[in-house]
Protein backbone atom coordinates (compact mmCIF):
# COMPACT_ATOMS: atom_id res chain seq x y z
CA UNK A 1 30.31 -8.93 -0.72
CA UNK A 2 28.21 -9.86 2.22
CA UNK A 3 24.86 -7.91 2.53
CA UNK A 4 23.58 -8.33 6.54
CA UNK A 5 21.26 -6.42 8.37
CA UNK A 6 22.32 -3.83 10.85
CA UNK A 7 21.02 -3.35 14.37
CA UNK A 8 17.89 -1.13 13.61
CA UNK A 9 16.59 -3.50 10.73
CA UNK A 10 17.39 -6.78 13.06
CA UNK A 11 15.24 -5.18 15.48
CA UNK A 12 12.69 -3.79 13.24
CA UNK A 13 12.39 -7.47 12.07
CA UNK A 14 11.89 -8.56 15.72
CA UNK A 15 9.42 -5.98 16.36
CA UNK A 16 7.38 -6.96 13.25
CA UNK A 17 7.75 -10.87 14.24
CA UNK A 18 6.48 -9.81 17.94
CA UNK A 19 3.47 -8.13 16.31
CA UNK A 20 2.18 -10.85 14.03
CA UNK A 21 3.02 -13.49 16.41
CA UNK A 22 0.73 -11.36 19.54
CA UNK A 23 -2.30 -11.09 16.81
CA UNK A 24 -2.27 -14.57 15.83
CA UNK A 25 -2.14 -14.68 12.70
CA UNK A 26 -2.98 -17.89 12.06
CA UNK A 27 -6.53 -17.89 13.48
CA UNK A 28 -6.46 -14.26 11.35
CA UNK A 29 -5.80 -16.15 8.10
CA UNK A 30 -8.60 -19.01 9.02
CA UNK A 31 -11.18 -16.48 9.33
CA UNK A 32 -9.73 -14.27 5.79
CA UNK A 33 -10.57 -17.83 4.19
CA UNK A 34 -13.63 -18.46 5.72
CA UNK A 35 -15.27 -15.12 4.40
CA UNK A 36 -14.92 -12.87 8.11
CA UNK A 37 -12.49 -9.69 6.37
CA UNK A 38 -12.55 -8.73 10.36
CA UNK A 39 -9.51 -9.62 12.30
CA UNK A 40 -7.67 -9.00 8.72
CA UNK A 41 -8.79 -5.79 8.02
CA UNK A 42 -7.67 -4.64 12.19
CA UNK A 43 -4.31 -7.05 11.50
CA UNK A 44 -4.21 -4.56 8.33
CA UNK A 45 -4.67 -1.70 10.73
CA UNK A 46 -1.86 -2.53 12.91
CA UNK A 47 0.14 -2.46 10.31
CA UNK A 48 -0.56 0.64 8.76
CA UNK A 49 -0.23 2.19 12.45
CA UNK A 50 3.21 0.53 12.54
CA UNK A 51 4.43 2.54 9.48
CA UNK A 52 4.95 -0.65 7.12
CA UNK A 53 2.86 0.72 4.04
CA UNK A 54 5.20 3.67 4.11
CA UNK A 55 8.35 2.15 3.40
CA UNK A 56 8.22 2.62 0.08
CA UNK A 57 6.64 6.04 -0.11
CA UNK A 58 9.04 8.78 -0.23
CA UNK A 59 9.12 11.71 2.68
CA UNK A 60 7.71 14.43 0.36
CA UNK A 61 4.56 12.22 -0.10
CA UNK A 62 3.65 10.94 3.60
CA UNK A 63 5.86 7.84 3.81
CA UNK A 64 8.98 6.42 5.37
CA UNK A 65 11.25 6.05 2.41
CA UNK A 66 11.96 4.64 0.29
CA UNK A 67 13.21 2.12 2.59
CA UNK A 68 14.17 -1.17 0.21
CA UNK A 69 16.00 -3.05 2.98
CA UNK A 70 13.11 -2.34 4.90
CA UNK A 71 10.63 -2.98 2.58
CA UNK A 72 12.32 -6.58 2.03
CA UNK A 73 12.44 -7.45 5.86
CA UNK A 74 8.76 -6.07 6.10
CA UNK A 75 8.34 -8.55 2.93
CA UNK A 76 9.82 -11.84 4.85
CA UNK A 77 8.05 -11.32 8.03
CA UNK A 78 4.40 -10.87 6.88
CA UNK A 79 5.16 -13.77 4.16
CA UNK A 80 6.34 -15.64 7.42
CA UNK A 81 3.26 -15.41 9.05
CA UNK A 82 0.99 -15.73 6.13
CA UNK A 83 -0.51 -12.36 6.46
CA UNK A 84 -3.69 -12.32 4.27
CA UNK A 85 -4.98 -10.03 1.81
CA UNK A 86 -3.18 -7.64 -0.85
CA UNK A 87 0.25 -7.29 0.71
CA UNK A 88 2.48 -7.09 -2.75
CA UNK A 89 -0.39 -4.67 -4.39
CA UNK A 90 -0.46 -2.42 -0.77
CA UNK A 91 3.22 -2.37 -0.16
């Protein structure tokens, strides 16, 4: 059995990628470990605007799923770019 991504997720994944990639997460992560919570807490923000936090909620609560293929692509992408903080706890 092959399990592939269709269209939507590919491009979700893309979207995601564009995002972290535009913030810079790198310089984010430098200043997380330096003490300055800033740019991680509005990286953080951007997220939550962007719906990932509510792919595992159901609909009848607020969220966007649950959404496990989703969730998983969300997973890869901000492990990808390093994205600081509580992402496994949040998600």
């Amino acid at each position: 059995m092959r399990f592939l991504l269709d269209d939507e997720q590919r491009e979700f994944a893309r979207s995601l990628d564009a995002m972290l990639t535009a913030v810079g997460t790198p310089s984010v992560l430098r200043a997380w470990a330096a003490g300055d919570r800033g740019p991680g807490r509005a990286l953080w923000g951007r997220l939550a605007d962007a719906g990932v936090f509510a792919l595992a909620v159901p609909e009848a609560y607020g969220g966007l799923g649950p959404l496990p293929v989703e969730l998983a692509v969300a997973c890869v992408e901000l492990g990808r770019h390093a994205v600081p903080g509580p992402v496994a706890e949040t998600l």
